[in-house]
Every structure is written in C-alpha cells, then in structure tokens.
C-alpha atoms as a PDB file:
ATOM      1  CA  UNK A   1      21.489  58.253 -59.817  1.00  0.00           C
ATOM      2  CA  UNK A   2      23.316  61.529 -58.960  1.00  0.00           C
ATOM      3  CA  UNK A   3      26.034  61.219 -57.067  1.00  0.00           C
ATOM      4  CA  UNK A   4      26.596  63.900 -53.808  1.00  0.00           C
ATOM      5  CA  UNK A   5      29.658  65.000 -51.935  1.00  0.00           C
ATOM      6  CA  UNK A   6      29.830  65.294 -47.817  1.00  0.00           C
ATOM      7  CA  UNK A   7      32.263  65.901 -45.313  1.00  0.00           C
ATOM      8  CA  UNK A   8      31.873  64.797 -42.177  1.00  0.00           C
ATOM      9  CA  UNK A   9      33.726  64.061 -39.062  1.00  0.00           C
ATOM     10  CA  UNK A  10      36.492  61.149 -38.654  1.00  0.00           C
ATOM     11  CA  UNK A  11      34.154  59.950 -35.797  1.00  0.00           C
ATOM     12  CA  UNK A  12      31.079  59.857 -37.420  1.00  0.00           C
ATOM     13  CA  UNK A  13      32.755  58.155 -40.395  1.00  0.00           C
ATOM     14  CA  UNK A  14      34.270  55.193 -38.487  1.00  0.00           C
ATOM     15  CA  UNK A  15      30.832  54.375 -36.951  1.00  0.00           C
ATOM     16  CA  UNK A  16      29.481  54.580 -40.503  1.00  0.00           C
ATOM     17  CA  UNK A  17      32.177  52.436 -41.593  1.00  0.00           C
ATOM     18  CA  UNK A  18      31.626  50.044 -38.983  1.00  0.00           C
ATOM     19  CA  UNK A  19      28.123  49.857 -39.220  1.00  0.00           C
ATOM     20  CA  UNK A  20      27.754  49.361 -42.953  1.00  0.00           C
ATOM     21  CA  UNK A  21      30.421  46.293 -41.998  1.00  0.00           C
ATOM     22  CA  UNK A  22      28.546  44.551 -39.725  1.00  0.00           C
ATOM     23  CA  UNK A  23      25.265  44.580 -41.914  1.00  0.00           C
ATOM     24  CA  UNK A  24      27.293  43.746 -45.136  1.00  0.00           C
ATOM     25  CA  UNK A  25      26.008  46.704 -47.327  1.00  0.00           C
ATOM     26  CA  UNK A  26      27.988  49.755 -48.123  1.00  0.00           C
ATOM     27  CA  UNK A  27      28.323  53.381 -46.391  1.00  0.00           C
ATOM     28  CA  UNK A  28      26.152  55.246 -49.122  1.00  0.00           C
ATOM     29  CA  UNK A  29      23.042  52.787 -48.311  1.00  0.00           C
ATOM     30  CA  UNK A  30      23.592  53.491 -44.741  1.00  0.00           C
ATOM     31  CA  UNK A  31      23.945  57.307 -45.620  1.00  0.00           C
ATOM     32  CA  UNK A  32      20.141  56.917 -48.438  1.00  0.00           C
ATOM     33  CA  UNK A  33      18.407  54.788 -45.841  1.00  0.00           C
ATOM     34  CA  UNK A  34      19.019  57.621 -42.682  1.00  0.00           C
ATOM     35  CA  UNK A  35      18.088  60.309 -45.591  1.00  0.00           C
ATOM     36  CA  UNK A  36      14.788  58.478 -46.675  1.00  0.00           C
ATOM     37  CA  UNK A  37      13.845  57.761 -42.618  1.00  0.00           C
ATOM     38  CA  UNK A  38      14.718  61.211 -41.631  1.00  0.00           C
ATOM     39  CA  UNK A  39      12.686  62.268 -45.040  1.00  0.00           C
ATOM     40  CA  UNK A  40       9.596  60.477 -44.702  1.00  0.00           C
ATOM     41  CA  UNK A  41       9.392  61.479 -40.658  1.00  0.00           C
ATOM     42  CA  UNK A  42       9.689  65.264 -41.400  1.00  0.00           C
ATOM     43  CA  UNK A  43       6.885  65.263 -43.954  1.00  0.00           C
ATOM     44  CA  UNK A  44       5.023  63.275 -41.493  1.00  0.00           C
ATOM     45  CA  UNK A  45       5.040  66.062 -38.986  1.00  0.00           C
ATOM     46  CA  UNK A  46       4.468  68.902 -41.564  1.00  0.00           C
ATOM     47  CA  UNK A  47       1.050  69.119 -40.409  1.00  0.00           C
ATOM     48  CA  UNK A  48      -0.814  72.652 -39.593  1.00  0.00           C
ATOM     49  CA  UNK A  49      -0.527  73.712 -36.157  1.00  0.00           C
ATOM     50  CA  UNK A  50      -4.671  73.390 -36.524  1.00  0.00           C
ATOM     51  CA  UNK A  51      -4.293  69.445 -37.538  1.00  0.00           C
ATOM     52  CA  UNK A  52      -1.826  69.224 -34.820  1.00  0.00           C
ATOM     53  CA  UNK A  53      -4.172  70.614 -31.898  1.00  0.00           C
ATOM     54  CA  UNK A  54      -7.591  69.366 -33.153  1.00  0.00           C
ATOM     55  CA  UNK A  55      -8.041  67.090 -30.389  1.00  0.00           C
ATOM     56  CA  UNK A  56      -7.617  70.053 -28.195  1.00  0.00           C
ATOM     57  CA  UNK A  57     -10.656  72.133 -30.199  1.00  0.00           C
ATOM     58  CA  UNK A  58     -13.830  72.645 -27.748  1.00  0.00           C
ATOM     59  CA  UNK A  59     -11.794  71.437 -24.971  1.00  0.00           C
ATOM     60  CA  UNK A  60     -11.656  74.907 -23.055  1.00  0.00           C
ATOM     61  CA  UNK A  61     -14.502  76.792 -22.132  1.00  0.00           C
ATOM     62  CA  UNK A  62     -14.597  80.669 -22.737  1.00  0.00           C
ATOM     63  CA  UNK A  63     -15.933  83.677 -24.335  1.00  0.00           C
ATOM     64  CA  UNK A  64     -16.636  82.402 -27.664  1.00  0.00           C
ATOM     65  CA  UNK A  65     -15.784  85.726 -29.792  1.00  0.00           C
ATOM     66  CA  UNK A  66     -12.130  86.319 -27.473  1.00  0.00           C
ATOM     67  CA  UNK A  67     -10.132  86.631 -29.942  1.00  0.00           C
ATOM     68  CA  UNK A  68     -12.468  89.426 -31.641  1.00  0.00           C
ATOM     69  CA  UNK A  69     -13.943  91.426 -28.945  1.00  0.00           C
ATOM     70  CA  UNK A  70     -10.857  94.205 -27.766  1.00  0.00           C
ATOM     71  CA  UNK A  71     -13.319  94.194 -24.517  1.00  0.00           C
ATOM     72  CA  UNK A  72     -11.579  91.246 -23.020  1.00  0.00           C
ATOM     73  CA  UNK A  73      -8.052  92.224 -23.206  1.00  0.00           C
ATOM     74  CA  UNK A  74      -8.936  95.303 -21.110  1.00  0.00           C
ATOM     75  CA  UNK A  75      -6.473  95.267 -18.949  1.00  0.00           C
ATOM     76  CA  UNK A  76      -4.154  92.344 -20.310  1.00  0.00           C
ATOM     77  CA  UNK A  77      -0.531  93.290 -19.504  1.00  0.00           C
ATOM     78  CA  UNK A  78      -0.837  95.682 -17.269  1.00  0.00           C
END
C-alpha cells in the first residue's frame, strides 16, 4: 500500500479524529472510504453530455436540418 501525505485544517482534522472514534476504525479508513465514495460517484457521472440528455432526444419539435441550414440563423443576434 503506498502511503500519501496531506495537510489539512485543525478543524477538519478534529472532526476526522472524532469521527474515526466513535466508529472505532482509524482516520486513514475514514480518509480511503470518502476517496473511494467520492471516486466511484465521479466516474458515475462521466457520462457524454449525449447519454446525459437522451431522454430529452425527439422531445422538441423543429426544423430538422437547424443546425446545418445558415438560413435559420438569419437574423439571430441582431
């Protein structure tokens, strides 16, 4: 296991300190458990921005070809 250094505030520490106390394990568990959580929900969310709005595909009607015909942003911004 490899070991890593951090410095964090007093504050923060105490809680840590406390914590790990009242659930009779030690600080670094504390520390790998909040590391593997906040791990495992990142890559969870990593999805494309297309996986994330599928549900919203064919929702909206429109010109089908808007974002390749210049002919209807005539007059966008303006």
């Amino acid at each position: 296991m490899t070991t890593v250094s951090l410095k964090m505030p007093d504050v923060l520490e105490r809680r840590l300190a406390r914590l790990a106390t009242s659930r009779g394990t030690t600080r670094s568990d504390l520390i790998r458990e909040a590391l593997e959580r906040l791990l495992t929900d990142a890559s969870a969310h990593s999805d494309s921005c297309l996986a994330l709005a599928s549900d919203l595909i064919g929702s909206v009607e429109g010109p089908a070809d808007l974002s390749h015909n210049k002919a209807h942003l005539e007059g966008f911004g303006k």
